[in-house]
C-alpha atoms as a PDB file:
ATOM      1  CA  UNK A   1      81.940  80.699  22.402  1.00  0.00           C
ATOM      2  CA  UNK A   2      78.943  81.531  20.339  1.00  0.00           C
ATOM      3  CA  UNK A   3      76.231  79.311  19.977  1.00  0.00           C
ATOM      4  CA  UNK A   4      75.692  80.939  16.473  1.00  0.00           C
ATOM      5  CA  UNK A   5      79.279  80.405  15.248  1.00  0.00           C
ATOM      6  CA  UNK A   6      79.387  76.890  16.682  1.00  0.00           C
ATOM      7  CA  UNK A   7      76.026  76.019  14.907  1.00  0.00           C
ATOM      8  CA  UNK A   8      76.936  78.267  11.502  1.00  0.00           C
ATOM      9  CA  UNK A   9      80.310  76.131  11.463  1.00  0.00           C
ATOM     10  CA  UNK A  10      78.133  72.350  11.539  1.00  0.00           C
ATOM     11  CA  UNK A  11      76.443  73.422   8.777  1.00  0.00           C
ATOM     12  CA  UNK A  12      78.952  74.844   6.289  1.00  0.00           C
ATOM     13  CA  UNK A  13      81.992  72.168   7.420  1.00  0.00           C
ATOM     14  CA  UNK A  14      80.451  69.025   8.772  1.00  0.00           C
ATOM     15  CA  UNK A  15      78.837  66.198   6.457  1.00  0.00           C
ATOM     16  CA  UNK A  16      79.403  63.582   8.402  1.00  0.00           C
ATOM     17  CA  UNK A  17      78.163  63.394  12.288  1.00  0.00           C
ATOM     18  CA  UNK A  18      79.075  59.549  13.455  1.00  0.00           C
ATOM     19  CA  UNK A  19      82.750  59.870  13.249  1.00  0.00           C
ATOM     20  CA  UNK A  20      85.746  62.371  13.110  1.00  0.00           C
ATOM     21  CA  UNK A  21      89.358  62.023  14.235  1.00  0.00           C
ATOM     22  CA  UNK A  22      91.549  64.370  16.685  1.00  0.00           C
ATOM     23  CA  UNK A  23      95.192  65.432  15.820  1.00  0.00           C
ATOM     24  CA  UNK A  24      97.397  63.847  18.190  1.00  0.00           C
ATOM     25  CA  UNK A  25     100.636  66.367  19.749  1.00  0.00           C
ATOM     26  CA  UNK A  26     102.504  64.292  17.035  1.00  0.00           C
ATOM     27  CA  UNK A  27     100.458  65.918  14.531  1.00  0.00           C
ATOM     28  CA  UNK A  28      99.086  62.396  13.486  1.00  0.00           C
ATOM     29  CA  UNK A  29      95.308  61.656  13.980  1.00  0.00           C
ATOM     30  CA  UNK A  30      93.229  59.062  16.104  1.00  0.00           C
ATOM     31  CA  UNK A  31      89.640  57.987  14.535  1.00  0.00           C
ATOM     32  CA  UNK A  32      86.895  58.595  16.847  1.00  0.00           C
ATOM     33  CA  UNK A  33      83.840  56.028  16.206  1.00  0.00           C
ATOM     34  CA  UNK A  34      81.334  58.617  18.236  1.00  0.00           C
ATOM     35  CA  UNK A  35      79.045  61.134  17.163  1.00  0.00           C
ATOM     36  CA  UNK A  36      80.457  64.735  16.053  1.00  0.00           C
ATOM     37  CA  UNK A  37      78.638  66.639  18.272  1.00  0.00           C
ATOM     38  CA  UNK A  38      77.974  70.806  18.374  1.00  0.00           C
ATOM     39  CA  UNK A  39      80.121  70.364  21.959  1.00  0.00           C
ATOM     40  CA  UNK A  40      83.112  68.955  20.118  1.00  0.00           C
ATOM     41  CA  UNK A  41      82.857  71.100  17.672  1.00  0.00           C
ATOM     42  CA  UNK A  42      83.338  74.143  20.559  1.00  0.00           C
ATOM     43  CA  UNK A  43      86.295  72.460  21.856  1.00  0.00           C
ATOM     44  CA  UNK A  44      87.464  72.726  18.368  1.00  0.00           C
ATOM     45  CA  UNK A  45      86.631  76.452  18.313  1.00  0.00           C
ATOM     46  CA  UNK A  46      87.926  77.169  21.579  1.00  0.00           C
ATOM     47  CA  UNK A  47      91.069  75.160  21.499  1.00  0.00           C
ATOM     48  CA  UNK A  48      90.566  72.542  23.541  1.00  0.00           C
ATOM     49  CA  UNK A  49      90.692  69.656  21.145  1.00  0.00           C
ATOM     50  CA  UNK A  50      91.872  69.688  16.865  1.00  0.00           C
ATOM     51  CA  UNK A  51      89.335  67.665  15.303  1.00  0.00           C
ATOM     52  CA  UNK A  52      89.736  66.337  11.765  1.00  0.00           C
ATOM     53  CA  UNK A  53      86.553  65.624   9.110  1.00  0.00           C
ATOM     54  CA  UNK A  54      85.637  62.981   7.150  1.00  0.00           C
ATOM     55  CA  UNK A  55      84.584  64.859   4.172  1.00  0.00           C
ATOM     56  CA  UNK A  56      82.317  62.096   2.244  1.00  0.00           C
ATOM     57  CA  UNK A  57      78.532  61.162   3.402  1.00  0.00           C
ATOM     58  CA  UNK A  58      77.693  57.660   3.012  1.00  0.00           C
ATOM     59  CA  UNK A  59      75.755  58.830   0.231  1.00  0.00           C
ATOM     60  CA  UNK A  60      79.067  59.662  -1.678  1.00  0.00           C
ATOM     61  CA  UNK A  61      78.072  63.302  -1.240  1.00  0.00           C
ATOM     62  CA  UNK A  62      80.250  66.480  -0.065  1.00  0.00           C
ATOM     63  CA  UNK A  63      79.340  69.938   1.518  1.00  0.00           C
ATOM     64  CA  UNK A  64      82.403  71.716  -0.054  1.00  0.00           C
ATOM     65  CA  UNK A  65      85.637  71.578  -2.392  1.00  0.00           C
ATOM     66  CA  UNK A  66      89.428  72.155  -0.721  1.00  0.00           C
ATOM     67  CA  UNK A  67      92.234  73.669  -2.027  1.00  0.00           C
ATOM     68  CA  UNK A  68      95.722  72.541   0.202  1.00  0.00           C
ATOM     69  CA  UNK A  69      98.532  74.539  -0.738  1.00  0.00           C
ATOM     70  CA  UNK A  70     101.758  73.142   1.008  1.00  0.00           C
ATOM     71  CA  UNK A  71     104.440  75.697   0.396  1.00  0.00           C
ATOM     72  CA  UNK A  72     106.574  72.930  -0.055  1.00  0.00           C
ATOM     73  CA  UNK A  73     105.209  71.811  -3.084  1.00  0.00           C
ATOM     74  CA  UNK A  74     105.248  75.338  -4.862  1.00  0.00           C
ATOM     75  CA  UNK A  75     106.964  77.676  -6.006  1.00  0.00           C
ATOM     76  CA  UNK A  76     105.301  80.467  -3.632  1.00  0.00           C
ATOM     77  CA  UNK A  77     102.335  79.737  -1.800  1.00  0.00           C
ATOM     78  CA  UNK A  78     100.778  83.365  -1.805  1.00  0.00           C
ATOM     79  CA  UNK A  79     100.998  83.347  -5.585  1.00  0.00           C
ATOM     80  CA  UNK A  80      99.162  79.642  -6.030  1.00  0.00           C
ATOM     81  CA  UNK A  81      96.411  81.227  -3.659  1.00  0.00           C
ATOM     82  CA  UNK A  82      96.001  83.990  -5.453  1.00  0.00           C
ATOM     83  CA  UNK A  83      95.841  82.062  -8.911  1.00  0.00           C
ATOM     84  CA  UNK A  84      93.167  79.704  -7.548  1.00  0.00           C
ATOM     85  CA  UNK A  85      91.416  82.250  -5.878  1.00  0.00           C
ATOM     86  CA  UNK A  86      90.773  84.394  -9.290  1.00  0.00           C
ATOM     87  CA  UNK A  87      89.850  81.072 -10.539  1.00  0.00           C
ATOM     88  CA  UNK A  88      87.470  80.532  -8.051  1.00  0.00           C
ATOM     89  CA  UNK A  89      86.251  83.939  -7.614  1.00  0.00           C
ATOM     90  CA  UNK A  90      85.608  84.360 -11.310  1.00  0.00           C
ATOM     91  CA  UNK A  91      83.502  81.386 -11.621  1.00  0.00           C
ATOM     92  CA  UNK A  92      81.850  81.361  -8.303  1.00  0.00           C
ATOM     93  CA  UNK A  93      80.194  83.935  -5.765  1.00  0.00           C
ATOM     94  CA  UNK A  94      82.117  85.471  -3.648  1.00  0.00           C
ATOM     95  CA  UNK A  95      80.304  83.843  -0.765  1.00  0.00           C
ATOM     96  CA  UNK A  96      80.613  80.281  -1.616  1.00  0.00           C
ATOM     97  CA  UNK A  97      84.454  80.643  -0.896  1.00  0.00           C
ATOM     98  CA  UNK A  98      86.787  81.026   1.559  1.00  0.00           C
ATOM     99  CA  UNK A  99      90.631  81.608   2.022  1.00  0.00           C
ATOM    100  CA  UNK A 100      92.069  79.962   5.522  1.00  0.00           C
ATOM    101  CA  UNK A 101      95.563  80.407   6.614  1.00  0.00           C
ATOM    102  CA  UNK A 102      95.715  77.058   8.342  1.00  0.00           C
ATOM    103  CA  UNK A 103      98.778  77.852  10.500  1.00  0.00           C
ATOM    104  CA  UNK A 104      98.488  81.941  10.943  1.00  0.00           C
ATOM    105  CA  UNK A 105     100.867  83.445   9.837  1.00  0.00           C
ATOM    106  CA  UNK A 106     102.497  80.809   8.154  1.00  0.00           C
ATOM    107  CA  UNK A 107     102.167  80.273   4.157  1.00  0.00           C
ATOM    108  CA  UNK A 108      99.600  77.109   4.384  1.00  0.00           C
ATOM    109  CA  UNK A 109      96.204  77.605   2.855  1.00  0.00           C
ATOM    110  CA  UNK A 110      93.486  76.518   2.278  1.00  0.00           C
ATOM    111  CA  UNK A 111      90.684  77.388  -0.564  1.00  0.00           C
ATOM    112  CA  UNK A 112      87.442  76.425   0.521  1.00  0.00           C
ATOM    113  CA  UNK A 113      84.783  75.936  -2.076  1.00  0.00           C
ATOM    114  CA  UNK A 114      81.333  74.957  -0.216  1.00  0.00           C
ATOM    115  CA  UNK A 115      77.787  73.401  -2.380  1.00  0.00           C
ATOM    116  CA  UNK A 116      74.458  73.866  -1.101  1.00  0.00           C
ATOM    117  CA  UNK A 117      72.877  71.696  -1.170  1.00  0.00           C
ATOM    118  CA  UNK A 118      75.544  68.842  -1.073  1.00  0.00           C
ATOM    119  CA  UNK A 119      77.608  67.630  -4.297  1.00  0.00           C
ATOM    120  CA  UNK A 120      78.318  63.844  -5.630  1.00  0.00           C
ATOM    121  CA  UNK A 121      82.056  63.998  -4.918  1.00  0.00           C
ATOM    122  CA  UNK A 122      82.564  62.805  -8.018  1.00  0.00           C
ATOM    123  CA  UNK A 123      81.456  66.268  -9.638  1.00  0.00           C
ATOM    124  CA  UNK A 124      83.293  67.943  -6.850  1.00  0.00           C
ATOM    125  CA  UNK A 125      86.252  66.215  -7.810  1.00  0.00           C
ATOM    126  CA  UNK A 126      86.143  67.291 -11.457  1.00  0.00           C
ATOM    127  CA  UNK A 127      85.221  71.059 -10.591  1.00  0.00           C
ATOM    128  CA  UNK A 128      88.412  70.993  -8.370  1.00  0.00           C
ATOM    129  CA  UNK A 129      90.472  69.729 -11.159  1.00  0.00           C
ATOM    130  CA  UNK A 130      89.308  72.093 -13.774  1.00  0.00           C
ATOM    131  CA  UNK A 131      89.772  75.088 -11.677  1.00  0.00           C
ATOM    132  CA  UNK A 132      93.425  74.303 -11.481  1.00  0.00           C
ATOM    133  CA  UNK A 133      93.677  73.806 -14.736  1.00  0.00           C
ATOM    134  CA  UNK A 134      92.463  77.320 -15.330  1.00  0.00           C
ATOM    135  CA  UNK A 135      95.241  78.545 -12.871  1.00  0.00           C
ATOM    136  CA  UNK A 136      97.761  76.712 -15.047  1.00  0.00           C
ATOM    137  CA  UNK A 137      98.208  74.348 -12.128  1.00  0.00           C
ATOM    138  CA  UNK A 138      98.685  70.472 -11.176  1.00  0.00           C
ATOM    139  CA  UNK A 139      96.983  68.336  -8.978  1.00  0.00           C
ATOM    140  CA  UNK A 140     100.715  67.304  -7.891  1.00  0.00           C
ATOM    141  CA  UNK A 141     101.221  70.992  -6.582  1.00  0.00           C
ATOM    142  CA  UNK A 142      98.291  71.389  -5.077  1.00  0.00           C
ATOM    143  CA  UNK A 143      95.940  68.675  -3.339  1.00  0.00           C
ATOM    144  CA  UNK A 144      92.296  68.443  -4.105  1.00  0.00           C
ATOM    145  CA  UNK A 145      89.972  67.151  -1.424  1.00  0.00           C
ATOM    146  CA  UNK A 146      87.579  65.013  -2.193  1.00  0.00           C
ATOM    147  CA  UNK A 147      90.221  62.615  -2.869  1.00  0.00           C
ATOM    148  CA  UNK A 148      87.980  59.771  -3.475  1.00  0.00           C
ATOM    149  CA  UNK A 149      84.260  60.279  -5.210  1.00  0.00           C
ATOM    150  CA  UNK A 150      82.776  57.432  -3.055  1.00  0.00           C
ATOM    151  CA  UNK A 151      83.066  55.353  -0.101  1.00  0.00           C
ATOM    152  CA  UNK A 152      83.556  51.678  -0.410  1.00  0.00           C
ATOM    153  CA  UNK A 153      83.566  48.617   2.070  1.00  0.00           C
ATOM    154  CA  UNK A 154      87.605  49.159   1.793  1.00  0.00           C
ATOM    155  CA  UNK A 155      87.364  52.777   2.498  1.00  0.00           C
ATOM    156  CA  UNK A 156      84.502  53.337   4.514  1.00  0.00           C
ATOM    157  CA  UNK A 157      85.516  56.794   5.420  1.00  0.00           C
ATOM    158  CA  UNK A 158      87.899  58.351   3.062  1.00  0.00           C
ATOM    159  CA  UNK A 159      90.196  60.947   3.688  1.00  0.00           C
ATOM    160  CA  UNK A 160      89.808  63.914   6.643  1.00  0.00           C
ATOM    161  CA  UNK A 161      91.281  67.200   6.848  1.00  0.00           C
ATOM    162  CA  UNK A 162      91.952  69.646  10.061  1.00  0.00           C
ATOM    163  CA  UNK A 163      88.854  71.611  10.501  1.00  0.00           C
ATOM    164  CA  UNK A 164      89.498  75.779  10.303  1.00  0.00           C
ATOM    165  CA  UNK A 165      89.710  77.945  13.227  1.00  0.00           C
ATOM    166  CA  UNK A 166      91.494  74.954  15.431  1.00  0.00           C
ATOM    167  CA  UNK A 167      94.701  74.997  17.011  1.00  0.00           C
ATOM    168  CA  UNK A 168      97.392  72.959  15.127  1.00  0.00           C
ATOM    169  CA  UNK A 169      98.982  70.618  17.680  1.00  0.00           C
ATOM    170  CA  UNK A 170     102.425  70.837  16.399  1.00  0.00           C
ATOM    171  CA  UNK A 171     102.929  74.071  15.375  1.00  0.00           C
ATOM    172  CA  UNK A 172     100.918  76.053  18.100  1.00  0.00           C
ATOM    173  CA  UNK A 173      99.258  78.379  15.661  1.00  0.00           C
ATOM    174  CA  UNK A 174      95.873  79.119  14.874  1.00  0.00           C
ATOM    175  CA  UNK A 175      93.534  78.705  12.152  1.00  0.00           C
ATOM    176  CA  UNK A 176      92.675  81.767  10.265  1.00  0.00           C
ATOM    177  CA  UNK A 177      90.330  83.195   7.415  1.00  0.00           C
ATOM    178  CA  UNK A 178      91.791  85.736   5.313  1.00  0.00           C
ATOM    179  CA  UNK A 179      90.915  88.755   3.229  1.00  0.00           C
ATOM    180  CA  UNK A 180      91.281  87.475  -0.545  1.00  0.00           C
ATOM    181  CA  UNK A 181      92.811  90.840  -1.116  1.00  0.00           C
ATOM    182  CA  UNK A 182      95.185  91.538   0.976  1.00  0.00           C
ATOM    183  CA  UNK A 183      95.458  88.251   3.203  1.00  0.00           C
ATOM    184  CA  UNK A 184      94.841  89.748   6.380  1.00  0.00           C
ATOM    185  CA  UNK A 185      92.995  87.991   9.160  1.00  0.00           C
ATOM    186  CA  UNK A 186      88.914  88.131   8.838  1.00  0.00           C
ATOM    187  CA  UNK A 187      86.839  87.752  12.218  1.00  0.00           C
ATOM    188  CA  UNK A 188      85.477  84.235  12.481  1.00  0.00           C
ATOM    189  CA  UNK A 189      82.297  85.171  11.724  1.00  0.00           C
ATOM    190  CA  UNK A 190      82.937  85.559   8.374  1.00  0.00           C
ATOM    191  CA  UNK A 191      81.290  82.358   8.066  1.00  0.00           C
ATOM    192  CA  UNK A 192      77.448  83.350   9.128  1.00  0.00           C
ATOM    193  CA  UNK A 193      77.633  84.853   5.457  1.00  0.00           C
ATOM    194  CA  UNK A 194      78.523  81.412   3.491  1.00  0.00           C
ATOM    195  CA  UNK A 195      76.569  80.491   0.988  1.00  0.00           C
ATOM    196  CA  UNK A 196      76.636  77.835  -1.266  1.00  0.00           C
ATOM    197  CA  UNK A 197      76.639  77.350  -5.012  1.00  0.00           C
ATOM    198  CA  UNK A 198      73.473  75.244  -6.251  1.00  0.00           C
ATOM    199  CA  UNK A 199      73.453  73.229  -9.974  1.00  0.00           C
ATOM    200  CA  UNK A 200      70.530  72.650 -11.827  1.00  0.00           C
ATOM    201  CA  UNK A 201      69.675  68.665 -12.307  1.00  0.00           C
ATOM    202  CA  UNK A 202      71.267  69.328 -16.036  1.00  0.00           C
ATOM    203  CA  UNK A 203      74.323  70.924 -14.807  1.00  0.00           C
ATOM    204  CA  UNK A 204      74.513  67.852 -12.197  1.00  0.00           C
ATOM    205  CA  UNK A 205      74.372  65.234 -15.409  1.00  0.00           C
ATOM    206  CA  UNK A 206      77.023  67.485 -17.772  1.00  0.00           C
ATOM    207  CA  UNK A 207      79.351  67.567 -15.145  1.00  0.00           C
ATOM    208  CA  UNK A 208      79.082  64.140 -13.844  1.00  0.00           C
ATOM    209  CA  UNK A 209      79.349  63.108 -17.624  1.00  0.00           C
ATOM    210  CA  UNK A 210      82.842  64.479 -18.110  1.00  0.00           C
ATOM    211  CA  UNK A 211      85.588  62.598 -18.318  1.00  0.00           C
ATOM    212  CA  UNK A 212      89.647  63.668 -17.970  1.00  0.00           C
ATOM    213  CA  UNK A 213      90.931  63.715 -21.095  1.00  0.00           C
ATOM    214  CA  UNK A 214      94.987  63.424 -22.061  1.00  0.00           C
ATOM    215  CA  UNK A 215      95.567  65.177 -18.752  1.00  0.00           C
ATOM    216  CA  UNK A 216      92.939  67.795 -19.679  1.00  0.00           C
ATOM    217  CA  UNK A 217      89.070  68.044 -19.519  1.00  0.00           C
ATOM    218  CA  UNK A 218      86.681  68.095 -22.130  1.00  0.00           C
ATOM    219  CA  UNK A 219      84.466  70.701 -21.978  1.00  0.00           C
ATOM    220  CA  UNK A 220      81.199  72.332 -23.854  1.00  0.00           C
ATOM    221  CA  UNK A 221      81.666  75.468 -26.443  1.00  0.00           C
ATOM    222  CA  UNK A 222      79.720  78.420 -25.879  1.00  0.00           C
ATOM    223  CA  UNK A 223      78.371  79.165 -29.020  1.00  0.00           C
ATOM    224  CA  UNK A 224      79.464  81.541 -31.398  1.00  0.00           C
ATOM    225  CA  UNK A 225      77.899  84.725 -33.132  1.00  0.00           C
ATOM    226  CA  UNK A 226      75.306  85.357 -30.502  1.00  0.00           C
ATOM    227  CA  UNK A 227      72.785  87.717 -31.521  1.00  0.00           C
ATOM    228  CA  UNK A 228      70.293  90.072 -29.818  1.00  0.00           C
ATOM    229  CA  UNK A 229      66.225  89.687 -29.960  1.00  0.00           C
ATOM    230  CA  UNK A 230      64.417  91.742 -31.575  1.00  0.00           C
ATOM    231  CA  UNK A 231      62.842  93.980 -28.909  1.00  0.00           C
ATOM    232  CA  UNK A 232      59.302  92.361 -29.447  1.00  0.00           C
ATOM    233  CA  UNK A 233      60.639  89.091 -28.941  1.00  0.00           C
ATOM    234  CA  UNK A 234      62.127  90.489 -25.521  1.00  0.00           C
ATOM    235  CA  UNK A 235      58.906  91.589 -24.989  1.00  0.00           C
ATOM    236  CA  UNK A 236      57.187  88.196 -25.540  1.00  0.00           C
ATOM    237  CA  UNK A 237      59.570  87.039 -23.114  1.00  0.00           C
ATOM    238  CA  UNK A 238      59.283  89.666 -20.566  1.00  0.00           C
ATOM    239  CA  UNK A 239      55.854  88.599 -20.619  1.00  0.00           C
ATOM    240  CA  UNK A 240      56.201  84.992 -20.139  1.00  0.00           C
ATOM    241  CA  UNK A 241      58.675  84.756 -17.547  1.00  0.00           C
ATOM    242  CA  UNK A 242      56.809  87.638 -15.533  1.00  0.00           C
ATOM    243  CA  UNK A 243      53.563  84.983 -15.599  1.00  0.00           C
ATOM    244  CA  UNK A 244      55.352  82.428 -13.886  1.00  0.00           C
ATOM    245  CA  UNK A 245      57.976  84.030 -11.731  1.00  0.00           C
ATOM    246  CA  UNK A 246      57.100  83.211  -8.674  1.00  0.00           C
ATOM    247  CA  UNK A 247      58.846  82.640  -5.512  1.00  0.00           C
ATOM    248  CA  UNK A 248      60.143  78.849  -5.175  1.00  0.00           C
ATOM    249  CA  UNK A 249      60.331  78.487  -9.025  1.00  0.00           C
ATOM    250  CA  UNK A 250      62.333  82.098  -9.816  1.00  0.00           C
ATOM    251  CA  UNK A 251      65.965  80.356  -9.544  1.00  0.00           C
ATOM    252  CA  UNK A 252      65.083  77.425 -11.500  1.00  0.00           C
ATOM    253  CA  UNK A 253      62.549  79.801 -14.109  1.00  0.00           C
ATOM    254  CA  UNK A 254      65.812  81.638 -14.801  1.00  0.00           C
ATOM    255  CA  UNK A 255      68.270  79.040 -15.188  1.00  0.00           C
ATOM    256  CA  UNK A 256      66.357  76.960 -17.115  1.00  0.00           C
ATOM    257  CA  UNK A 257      65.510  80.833 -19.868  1.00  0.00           C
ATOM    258  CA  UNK A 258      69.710  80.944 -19.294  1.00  0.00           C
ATOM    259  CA  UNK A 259      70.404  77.276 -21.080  1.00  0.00           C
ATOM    260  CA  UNK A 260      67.527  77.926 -23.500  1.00  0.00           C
ATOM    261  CA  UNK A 261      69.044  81.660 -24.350  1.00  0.00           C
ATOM    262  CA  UNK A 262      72.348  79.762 -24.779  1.00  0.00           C
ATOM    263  CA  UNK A 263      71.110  77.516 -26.882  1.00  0.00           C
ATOM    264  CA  UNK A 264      69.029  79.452 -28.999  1.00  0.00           C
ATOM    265  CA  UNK A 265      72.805  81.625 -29.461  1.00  0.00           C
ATOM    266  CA  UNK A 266      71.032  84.959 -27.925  1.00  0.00           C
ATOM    267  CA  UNK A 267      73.358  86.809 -26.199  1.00  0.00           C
ATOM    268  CA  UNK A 268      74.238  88.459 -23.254  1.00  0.00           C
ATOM    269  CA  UNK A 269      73.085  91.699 -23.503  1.00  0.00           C
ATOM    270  CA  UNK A 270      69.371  90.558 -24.654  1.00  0.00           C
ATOM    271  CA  UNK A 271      69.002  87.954 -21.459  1.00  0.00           C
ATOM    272  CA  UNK A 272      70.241  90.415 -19.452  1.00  0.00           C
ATOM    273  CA  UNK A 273      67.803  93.320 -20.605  1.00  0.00           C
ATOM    274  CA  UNK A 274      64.877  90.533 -20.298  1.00  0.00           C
ATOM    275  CA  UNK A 275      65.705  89.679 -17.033  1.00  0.00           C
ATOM    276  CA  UNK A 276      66.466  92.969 -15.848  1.00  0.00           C
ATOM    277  CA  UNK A 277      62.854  94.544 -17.085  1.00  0.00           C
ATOM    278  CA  UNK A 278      60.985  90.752 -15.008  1.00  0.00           C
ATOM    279  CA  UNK A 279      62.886  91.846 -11.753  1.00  0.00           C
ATOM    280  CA  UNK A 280      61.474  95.518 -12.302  1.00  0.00           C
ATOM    281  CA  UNK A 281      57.931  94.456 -12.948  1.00  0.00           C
ATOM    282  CA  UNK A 282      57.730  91.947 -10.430  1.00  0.00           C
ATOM    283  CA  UNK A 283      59.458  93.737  -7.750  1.00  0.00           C
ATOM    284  CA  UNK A 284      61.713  90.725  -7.355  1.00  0.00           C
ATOM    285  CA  UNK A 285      63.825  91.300  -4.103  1.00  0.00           C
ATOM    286  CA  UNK A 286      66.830  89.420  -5.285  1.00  0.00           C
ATOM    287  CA  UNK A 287      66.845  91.718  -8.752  1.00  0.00           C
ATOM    288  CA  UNK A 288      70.883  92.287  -8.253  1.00  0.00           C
ATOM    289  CA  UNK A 289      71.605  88.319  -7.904  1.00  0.00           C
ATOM    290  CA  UNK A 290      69.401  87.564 -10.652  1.00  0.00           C
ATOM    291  CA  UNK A 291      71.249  89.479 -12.628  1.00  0.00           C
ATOM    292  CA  UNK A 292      74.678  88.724 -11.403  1.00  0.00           C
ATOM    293  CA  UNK A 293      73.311  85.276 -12.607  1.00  0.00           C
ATOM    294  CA  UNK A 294      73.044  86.338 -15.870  1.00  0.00           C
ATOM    295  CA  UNK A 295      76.664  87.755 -16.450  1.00  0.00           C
ATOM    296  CA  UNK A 296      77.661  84.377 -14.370  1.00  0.00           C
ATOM    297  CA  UNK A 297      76.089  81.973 -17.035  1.00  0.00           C
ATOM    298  CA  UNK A 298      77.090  83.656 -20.609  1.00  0.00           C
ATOM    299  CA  UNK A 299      80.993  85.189 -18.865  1.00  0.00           C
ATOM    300  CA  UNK A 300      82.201  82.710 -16.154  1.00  0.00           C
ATOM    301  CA  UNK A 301      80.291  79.372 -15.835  1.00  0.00           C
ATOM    302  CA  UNK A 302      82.564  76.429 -15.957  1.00  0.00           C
ATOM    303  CA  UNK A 303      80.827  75.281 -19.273  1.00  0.00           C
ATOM    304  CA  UNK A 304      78.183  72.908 -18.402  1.00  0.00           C
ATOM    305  CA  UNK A 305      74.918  73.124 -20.312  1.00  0.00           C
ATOM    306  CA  UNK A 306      71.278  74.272 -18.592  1.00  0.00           C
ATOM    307  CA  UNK A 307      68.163  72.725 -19.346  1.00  0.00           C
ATOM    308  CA  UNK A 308      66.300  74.597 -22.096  1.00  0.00           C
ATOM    309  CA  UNK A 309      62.876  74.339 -23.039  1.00  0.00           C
ATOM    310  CA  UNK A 310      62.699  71.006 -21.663  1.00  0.00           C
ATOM    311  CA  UNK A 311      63.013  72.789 -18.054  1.00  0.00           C
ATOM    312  CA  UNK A 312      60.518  75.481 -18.274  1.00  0.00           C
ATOM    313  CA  UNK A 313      58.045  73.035 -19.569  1.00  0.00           C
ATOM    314  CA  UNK A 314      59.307  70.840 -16.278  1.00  0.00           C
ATOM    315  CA  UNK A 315      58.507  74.240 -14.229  1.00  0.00           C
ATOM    316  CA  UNK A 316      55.349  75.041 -15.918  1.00  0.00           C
ATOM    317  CA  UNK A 317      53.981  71.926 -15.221  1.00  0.00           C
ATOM    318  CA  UNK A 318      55.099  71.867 -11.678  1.00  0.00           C
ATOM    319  CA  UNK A 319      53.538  74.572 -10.842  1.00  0.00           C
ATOM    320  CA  UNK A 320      50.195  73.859 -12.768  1.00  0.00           C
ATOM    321  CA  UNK A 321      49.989  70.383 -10.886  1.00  0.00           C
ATOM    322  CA  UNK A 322      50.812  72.266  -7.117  1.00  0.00           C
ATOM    323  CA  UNK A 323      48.037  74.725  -8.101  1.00  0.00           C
ATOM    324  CA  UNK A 324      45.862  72.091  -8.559  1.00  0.00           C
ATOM    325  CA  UNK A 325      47.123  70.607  -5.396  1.00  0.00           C
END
């Protein structure tokens, strides 16, 4: 077993260390009130033991999002998957997400959706719930873990779920990833190349703010009738961003140029030009994901707001006071 996998797999699936549960031959589960250590995790990953996690930190915060698709509750499992999946996969990288065949080959998956760093539950919750509501499904077809958004003196552990890549107990199959495409099994490893998504502080607060509404969500508008700057006003802000985009602040820097672009209604062809010429003069090394971040924001963002002005004046300062420093 490798070290690498065994390590890659605590830090993508486990949030919480001082408890987990393993699934009994009945299928059922037994808490364990001991540390979730990188050898239990092997015995996971080799087959020795199933082990269960208890998704929530005591901090009410979550590593990832899940999917469960029992085929009992749908129509046709493949088909759900699917749906989600272009949900998912049009809204997030491809590397935040994972499909899992939790009992190869049968028709039981799991969508994996994974936040780095970790997510209030709460906001989890609400991202899971809109992104089946964009694949025209119900949380009564398909289960969305986190099931609670925080921990309580009642529940002091919330729900688990079976850990990928185990053996199920009862039905004597393994856990597999999958190929979105053609849902064929991926080699384990697949998981050294998870990454998760990151929101701004001001994405944080819209989506924590939002509330289910008559068995929908309410949601911000993209603004209408975007126009392009005037190529001397690209310029200006060619020039500005280039002054401050420097490494530690360049995620944030654009983000924060995004929500004010947004908000100013300039559209998506005049951010992306902008950013495009700052990633040529600066030599940026992530050029391609900064401008995948671009078509993200203004084509497939789940409609949050970015900070605006009031962020780059947050950066500007930040990095005029660590200068100083």
């Amino acid at each position: 077993m490798s070290v690498d996998l065994a390590g890659n797999f605590q830090r993508i699936f486990i949030n919480r260390t001082d408890v987990y549960a393993v699934q009994l031959d009945s299928g059922g589960y037994v808490k364990v009130r001991q540390p979730l250590t990188a050898e239990v995790l092997r015995c996971h990953l080799a087959g020795e033991t199933t082990i269960g996690a208890y998704q929530l930190n005591q901090e009410g915060k979550v590593k990832w999002l899940c999917f469960d698709i029992d085929p009992e509750h749908v129509k046709t499992a493949r088909e759900t998957a699917e749906k989600i999946l272009e949900s998912c996969l049009g809204r997030f990288h491809e590397k935040a997400v994972l499909l899992e065949a939790s009992r190869y080959p049968d028709p039981s998956y799991h969508i994996w959706v994974f936040f780095d760093p970790e997510f209030p539950a709460k906001g989890a919750r609400w991202i899971g719930y809109r992104v089946l509501e964009l694949s025209g499904l119900s949380p009564r077809e398909v289960e969305v873990f986190p099931k609670q958004v925080e921990l309580t003196e009642e529940l002091p552990y919330g729900n688990l779920i079976k850990l990928p890549l185990g053996l199920h107990k009862v039905a004597k199959r393994w856990s597999r990833f999958l190929d979105f495409y053609s849902f064929e099994p991926l080699p384990n490893e697949v998981i050294r190349d998870v990454l998760g998504i990151g929101f701004s502080d001001r994405d944080t607060e819209g989506i924590m703010s939002f509330r289910e509404k008559r068995g929908g969500q309410t949601r911000f508008e993209m603004p209408k009738n975007l126009k392009s700057l005037p190529s001397q006003d690209e310029e200006r802000a060619v020039q500005f961003l280039c002054k401050y985009w420097k490494r530690g602040y360049r995620n944030q820097l654009e983000l924060s140029f995004l929500g004010w672009c947004i908000k100013k209604g300039i559209s998506h062809e005049s951010a992306y030009r902008i950013i495009r010429e700052v990633t040529e003069r600066t030599g940026d090394e992530e050029r391609q994901d900064r401008l995948s971040l671009v078509d993200y924001h203004y084509q497939k963002r789940l409609d949050v707001p970015l900070k605006g002005r009031s962020g780059l004046r947050e950066l500007i300062e930040e990095m005029a006071k660590d200068e100083c420093d």
